[in-house]
Protein backbone atom coordinates (compact mmCIF):
# COMPACT_ATOMS: atom_id res chain seq x y z
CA UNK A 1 0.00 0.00 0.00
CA UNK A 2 1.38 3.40 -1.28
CA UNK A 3 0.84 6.37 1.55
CA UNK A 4 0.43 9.57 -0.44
CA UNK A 5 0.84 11.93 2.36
CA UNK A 6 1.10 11.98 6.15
CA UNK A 7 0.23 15.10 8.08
CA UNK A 8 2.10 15.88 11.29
CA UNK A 9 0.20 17.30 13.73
CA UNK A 10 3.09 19.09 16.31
CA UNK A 11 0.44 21.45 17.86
CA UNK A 12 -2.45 18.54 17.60
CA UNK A 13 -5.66 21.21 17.10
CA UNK A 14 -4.59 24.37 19.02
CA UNK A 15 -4.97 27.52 16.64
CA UNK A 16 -4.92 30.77 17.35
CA UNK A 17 -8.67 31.55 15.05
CA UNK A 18 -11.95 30.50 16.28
CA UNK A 19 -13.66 29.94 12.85
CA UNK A 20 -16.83 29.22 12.16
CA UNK A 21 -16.84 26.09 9.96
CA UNK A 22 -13.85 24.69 11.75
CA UNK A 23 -14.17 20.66 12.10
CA UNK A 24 -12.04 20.34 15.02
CA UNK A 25 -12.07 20.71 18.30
CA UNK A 26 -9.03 22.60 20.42
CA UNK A 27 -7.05 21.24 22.29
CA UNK A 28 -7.28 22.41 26.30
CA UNK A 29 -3.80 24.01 27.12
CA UNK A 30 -0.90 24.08 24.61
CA UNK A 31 0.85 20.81 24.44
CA UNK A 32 2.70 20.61 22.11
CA UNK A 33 4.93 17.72 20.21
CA UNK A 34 7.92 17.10 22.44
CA UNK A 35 11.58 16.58 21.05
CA UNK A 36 11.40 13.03 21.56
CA UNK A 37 8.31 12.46 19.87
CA UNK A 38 9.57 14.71 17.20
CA UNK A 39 12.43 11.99 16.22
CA UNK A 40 10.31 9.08 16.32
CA UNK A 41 7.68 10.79 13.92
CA UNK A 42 10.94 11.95 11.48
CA UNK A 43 12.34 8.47 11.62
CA UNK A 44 8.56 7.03 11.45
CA UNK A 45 8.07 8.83 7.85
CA UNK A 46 11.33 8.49 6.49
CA UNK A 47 10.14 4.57 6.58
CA UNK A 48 8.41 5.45 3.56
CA UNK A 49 9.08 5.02 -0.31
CA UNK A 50 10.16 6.59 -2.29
CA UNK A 51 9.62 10.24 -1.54
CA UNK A 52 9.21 11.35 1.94
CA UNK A 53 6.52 14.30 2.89
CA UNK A 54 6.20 15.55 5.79
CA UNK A 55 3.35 17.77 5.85
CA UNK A 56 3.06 20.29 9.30
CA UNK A 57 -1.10 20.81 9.66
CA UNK A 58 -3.12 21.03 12.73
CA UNK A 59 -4.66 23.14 14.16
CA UNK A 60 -2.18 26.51 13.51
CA UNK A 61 1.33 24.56 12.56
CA UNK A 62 3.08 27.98 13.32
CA UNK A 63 2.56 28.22 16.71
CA UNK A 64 5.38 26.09 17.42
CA UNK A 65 7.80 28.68 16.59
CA UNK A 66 10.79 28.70 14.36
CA UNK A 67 13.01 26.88 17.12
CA UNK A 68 10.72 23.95 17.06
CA UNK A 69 10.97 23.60 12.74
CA UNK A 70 14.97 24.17 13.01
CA UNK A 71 15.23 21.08 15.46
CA UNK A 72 12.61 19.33 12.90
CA UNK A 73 15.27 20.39 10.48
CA UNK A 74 18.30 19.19 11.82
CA UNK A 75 16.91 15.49 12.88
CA UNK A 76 15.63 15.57 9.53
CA UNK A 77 18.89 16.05 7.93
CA UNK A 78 20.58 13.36 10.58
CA UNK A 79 18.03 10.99 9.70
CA UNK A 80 17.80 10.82 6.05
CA UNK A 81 20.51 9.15 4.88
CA UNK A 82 21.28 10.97 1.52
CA UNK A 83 17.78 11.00 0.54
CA UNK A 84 15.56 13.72 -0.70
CA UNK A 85 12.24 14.91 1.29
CA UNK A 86 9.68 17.96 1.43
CA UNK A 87 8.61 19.67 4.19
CA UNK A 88 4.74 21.09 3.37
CA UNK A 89 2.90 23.61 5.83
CA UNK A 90 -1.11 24.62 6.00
CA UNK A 91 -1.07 28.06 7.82
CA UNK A 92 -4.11 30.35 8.48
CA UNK A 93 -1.65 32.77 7.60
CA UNK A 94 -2.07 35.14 10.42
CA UNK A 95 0.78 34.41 12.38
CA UNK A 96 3.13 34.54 8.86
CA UNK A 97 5.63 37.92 8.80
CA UNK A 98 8.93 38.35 6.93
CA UNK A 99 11.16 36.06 9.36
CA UNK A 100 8.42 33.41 8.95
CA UNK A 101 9.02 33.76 4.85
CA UNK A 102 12.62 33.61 4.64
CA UNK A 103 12.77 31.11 7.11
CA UNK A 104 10.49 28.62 4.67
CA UNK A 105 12.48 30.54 1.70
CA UNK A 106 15.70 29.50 3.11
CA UNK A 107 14.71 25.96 3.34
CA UNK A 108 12.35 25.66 0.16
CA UNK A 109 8.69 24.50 1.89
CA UNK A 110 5.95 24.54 0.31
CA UNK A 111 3.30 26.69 2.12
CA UNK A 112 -0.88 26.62 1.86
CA UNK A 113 -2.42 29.41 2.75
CA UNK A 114 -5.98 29.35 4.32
CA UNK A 115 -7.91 32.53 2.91
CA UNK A 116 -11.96 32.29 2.12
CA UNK A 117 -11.94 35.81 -0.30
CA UNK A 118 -12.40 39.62 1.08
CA UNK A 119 -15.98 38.95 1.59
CA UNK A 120 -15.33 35.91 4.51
CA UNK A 121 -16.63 36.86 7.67
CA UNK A 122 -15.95 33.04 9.24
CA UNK A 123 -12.41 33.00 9.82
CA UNK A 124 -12.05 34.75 12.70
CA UNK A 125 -9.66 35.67 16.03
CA UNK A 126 -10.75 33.86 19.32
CA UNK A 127 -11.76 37.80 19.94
CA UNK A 128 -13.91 38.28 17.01
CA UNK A 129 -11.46 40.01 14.78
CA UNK A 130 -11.92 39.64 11.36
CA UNK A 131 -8.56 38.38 9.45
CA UNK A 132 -9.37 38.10 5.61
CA UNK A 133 -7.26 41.78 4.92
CA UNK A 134 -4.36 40.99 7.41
CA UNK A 135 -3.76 37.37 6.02
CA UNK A 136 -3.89 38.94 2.47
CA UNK A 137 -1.41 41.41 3.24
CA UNK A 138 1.06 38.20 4.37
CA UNK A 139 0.03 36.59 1.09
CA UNK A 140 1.38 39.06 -0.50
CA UNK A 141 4.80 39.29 1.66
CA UNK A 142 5.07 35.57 0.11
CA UNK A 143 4.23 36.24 -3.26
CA UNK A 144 7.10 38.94 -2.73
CA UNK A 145 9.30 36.40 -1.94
CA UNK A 146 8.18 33.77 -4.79
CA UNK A 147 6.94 31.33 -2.03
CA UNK A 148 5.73 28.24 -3.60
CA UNK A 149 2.30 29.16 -2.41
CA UNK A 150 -0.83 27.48 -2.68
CA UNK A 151 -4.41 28.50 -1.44
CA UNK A 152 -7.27 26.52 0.49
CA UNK A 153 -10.60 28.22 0.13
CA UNK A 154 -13.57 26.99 2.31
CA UNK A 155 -16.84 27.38 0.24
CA UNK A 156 -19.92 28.25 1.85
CA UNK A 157 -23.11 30.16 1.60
CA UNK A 158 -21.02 33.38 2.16
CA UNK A 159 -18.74 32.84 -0.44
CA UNK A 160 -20.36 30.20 -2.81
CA UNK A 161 -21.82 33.14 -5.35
CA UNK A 162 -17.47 34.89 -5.47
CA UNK A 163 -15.82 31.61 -6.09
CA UNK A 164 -15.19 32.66 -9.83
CA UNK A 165 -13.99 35.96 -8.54
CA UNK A 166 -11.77 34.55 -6.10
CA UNK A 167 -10.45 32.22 -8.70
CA UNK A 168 -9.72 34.90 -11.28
CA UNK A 169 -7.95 37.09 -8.76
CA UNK A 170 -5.57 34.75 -7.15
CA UNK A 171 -4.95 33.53 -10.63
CA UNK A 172 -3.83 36.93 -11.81
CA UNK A 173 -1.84 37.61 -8.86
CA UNK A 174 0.38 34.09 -10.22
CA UNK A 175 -1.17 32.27 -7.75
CA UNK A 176 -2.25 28.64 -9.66
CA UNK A 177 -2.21 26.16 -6.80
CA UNK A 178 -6.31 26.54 -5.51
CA UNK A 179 -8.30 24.25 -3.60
CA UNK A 180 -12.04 25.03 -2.96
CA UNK A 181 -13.35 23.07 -0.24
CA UNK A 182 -16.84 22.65 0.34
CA UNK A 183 -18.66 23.09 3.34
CA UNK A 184 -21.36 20.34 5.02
CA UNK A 185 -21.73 21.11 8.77
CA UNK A 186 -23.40 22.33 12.04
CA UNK A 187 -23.55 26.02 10.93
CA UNK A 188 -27.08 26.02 9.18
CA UNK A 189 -26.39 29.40 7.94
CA UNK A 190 -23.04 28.79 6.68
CA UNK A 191 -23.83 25.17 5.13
CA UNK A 192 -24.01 24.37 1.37
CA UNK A 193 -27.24 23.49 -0.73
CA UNK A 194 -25.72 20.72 -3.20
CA UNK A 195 -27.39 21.92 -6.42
CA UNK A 196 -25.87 25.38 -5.83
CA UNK A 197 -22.89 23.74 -5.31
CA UNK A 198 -22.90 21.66 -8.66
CA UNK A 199 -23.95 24.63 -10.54
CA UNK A 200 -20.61 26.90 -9.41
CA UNK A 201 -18.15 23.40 -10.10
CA UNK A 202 -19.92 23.96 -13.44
CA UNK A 203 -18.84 27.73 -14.41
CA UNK A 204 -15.45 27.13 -13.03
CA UNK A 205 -15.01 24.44 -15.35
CA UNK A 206 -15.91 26.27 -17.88
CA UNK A 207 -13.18 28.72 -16.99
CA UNK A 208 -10.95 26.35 -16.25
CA UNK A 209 -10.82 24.70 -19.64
CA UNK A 210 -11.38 27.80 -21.54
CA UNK A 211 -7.97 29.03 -19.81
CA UNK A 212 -6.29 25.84 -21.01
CA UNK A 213 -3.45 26.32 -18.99
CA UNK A 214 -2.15 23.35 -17.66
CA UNK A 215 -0.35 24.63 -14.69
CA UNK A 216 -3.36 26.32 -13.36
CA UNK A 217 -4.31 23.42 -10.49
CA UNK A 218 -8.05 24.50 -9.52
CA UNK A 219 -9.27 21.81 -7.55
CA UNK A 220 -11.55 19.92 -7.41
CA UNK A 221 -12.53 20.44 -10.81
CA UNK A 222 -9.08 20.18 -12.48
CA UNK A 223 -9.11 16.48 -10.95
CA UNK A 224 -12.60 15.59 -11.63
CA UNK A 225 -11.90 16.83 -15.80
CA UNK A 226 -8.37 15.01 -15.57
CA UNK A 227 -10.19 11.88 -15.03
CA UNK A 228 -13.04 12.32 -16.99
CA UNK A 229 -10.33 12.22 -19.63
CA UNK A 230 -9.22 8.68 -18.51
CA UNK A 231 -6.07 10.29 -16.42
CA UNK A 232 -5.78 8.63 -13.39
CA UNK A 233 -1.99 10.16 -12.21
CA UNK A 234 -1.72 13.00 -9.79
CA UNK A 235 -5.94 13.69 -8.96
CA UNK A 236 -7.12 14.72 -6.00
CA UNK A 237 -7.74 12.55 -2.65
CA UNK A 238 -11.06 12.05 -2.90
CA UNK A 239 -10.80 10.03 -5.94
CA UNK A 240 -8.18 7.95 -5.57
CA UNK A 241 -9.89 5.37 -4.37
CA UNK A 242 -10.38 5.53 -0.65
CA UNK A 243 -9.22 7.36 2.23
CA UNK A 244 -6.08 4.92 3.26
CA UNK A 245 -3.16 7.23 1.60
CA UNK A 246 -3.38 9.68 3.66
CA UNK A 247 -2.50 9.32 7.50
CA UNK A 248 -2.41 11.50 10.52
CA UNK A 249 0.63 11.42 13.19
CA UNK A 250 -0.68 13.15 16.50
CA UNK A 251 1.43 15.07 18.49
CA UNK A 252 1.34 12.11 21.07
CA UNK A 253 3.22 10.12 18.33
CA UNK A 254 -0.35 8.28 17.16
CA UNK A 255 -0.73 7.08 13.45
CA UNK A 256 -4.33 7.33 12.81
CA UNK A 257 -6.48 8.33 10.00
CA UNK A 258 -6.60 11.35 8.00
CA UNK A 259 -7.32 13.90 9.80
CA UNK A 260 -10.58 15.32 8.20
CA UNK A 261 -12.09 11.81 9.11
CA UNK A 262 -14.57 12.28 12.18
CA UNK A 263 -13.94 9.04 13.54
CA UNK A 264 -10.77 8.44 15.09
CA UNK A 265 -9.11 4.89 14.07
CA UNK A 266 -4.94 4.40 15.06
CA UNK A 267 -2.61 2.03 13.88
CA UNK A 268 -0.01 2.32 15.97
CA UNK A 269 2.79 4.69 17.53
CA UNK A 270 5.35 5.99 16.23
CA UNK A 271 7.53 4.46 19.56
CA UNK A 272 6.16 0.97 18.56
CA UNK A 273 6.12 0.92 14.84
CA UNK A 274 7.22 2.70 11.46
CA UNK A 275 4.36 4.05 9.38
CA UNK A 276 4.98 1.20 7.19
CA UNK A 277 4.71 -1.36 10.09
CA UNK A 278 1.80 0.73 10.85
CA UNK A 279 -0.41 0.02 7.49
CA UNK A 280 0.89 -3.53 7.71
CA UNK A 281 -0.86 -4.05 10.62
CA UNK A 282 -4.29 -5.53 11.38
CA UNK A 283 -5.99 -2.36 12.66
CA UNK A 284 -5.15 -0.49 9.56
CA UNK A 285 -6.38 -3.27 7.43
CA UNK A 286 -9.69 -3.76 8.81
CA UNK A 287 -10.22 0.53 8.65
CA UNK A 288 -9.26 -0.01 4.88
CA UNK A 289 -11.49 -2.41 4.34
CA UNK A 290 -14.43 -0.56 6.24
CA UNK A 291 -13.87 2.66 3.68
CA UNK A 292 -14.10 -0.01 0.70
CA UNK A 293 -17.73 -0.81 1.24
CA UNK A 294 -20.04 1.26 -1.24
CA UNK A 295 -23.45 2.63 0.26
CA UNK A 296 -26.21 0.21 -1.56
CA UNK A 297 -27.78 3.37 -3.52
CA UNK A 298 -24.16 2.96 -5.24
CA UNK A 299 -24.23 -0.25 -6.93
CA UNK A 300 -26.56 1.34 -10.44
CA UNK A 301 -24.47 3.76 -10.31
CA UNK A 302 -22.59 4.76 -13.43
CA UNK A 303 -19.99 7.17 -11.92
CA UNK A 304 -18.84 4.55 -9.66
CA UNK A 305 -14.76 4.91 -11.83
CA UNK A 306 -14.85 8.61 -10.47
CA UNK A 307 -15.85 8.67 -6.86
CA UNK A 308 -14.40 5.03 -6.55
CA UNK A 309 -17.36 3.71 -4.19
CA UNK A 310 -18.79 6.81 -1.87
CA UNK A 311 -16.25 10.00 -2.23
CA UNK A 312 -14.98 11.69 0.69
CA UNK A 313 -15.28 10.47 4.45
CA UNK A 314 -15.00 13.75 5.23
CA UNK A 315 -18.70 14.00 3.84
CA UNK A 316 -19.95 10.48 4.50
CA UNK A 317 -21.90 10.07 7.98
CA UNK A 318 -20.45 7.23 9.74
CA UNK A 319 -23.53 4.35 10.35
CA UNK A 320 -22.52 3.11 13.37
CA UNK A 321 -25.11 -0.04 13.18
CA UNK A 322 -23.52 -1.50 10.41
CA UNK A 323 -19.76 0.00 10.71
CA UNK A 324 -19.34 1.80 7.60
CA UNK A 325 -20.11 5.22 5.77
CA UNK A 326 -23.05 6.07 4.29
CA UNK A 327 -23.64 7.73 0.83
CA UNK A 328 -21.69 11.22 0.16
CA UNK A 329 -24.20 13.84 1.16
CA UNK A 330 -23.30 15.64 -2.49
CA UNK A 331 -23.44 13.12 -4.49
CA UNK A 332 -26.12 14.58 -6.40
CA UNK A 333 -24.30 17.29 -7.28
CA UNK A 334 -21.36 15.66 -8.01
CA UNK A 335 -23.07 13.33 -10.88
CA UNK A 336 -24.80 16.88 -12.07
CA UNK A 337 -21.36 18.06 -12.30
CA UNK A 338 -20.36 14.55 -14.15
CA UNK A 339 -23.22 14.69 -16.56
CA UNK A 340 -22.17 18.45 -17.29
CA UNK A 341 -18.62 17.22 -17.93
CA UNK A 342 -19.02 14.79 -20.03
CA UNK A 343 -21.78 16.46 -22.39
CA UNK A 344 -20.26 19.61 -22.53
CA UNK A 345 -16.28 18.58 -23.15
CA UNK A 346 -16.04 14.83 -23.00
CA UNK A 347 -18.95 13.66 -25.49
């Protein structure tokens, strides 16, 4: 089993923003990852092959503090043998300023940016404070600096009806790397209606392809086109055919699942096993096998090759009576945005 990505989580959930829409909940006190756990998770990854990743989420990854990402550095560098590997970060971006940048400069990682447009009113200090202009302002510092910069965009009812502005701006400030994910939670007023939601994947498509620049990643629907086309290299999670290449290493040294998965499941500890011992192990195997059973309402049908049996965890309601995850709740617009697809651009 190939593990596409495992996200360290140093400061487990604590963040500095109370937002609205946020899955998680905060830690009590600020524990973070200790030295010694640090080493075991380096070591843990660098079990893998061929290309190591370590990607620093959370919570906010940047409250750990430069000291904390040097020592990172430097067991990294004792522990790797000769080999090649990529440090990754997911930031809020409020904490970012220009020691921050030339620090990730100096040591080329590759940075994500939270930001929801100038209209977001969700992302938010534990205060109240709004942050949408100040975290611009430090996307620009990295733009500035020719960060390799990429942006996560949280779509909900606030923003839903700007996504094509948002796109169009960030893509003429060189920014290319875009993710917009959806939102399907306890905030009634913030929460997505699917057909609304199909109908925006649509237009963006249509910009998307009418750019036709291939280095322009806007995801999802640069991933759900790629393999509309019969590409199956280098698509999104979601649709790659479960949720078991991507795995979460706690700041208590747990492997568990990804970390957008409500259900906790571990595998091990990074004291007791490698990641790789980790998915060879039975508790992994029987989680795997849990996320391969379809919902009954899939068997008929015919997108089955795209969403590869359900979609998303993240948007799948755990049954507990009979141990899996039911259907995707937007499935229906997904297929609308299929059927769209393939009759406009794929006939």
């Amino acid at each position: 089993m190939s593990i596409g990505l495992v996200v360290v989580k140093a400061v487990g959930n604590q963040c500095n923003l109370q937002c609205r829409y946020c899955y998680a909940m905060a830690n009590t006190g600020q524990i973070f990852m200790s030295e010694r756990v640090l080493e075991q998770t380096v070591k843990a990854v660098f079990s893998l092959d061929p290309l190591p990743v370590f990607f620093w989420g959370g919570g906010e990854p940047l409250l750990v503090g430069t000291k904390f990402f040097r020592k990172a550095l430097d067991i990294q560098n004792r522990c790797c043998g000769g080999r090649m590997f990529i440090n990754s970060l997911q930031t809020n971006g409020t904490l970012l300023d220009r020691g921050w940048i030339e620090f990730m400069k100096q040591y080329n990682f590759q940075i994500g940016i939270s930001w929801d447009g100038l209209m977001d009113t969700s992302r938010i200090t534990i205060d109240g404070q709004l942050t949408r202009g100040e975290v611009w302002k430090n996307i620009e510092l990295c733009l500035d600096e020719d960060l390799n910069l990429g942006i996560i965009t949280v779509v909900t009812r606030e923003n839903i009806n700007h996504l094509l502005e948002i796109a169009e701006f960030l893509y003429s400030k060189g920014i290319k790397n875009l993710l917009f994910k959806p939102y399907i939670g306890q905030e009634i007023d913030l929460c997505l209606e699917s057909m609304e939601y199909a109908e925006m994947m649509c237009r963006l498509l249509d910009v998307w392809m009418e750019a036709g620049d291939s280095d322009w990643i806007l995801e999802p629907v640069r991933s759900l086109a790629t393999i509309m086309s019969g590409n199956t290299i280098d698509i999104s999670c979601e649709l790659v055919g479960g949720c078991g290449n991507f795995l979460t290493i706690e700041r208590n040294g747990d492997i568990a699942c990804c970390d957008f998965i409500p259900q906790r499941f571990v595998f091990g500890n990074v004291y007791g096993s490698s990641v790789k011992e980790a998915i060879d192990g039975s508790a992994y195997t029987q989680f795997l096998l849990k996320t391969k059973i379809k919902p009954s309402k899939c068997d008929n049908c015919s997108w089955q090759f795209i969403c590869c049996g359900g979609g998303c965890l993240h948007y799948r309601k755990f049954n507990s009576d009979v141990g899996y995850w039911d259907r995707d709740v937007l499935c229906e617009a997904k297929k609308k945005f299929f059927d769209y697809c393939k009759q406009r651009y794929f006939i």
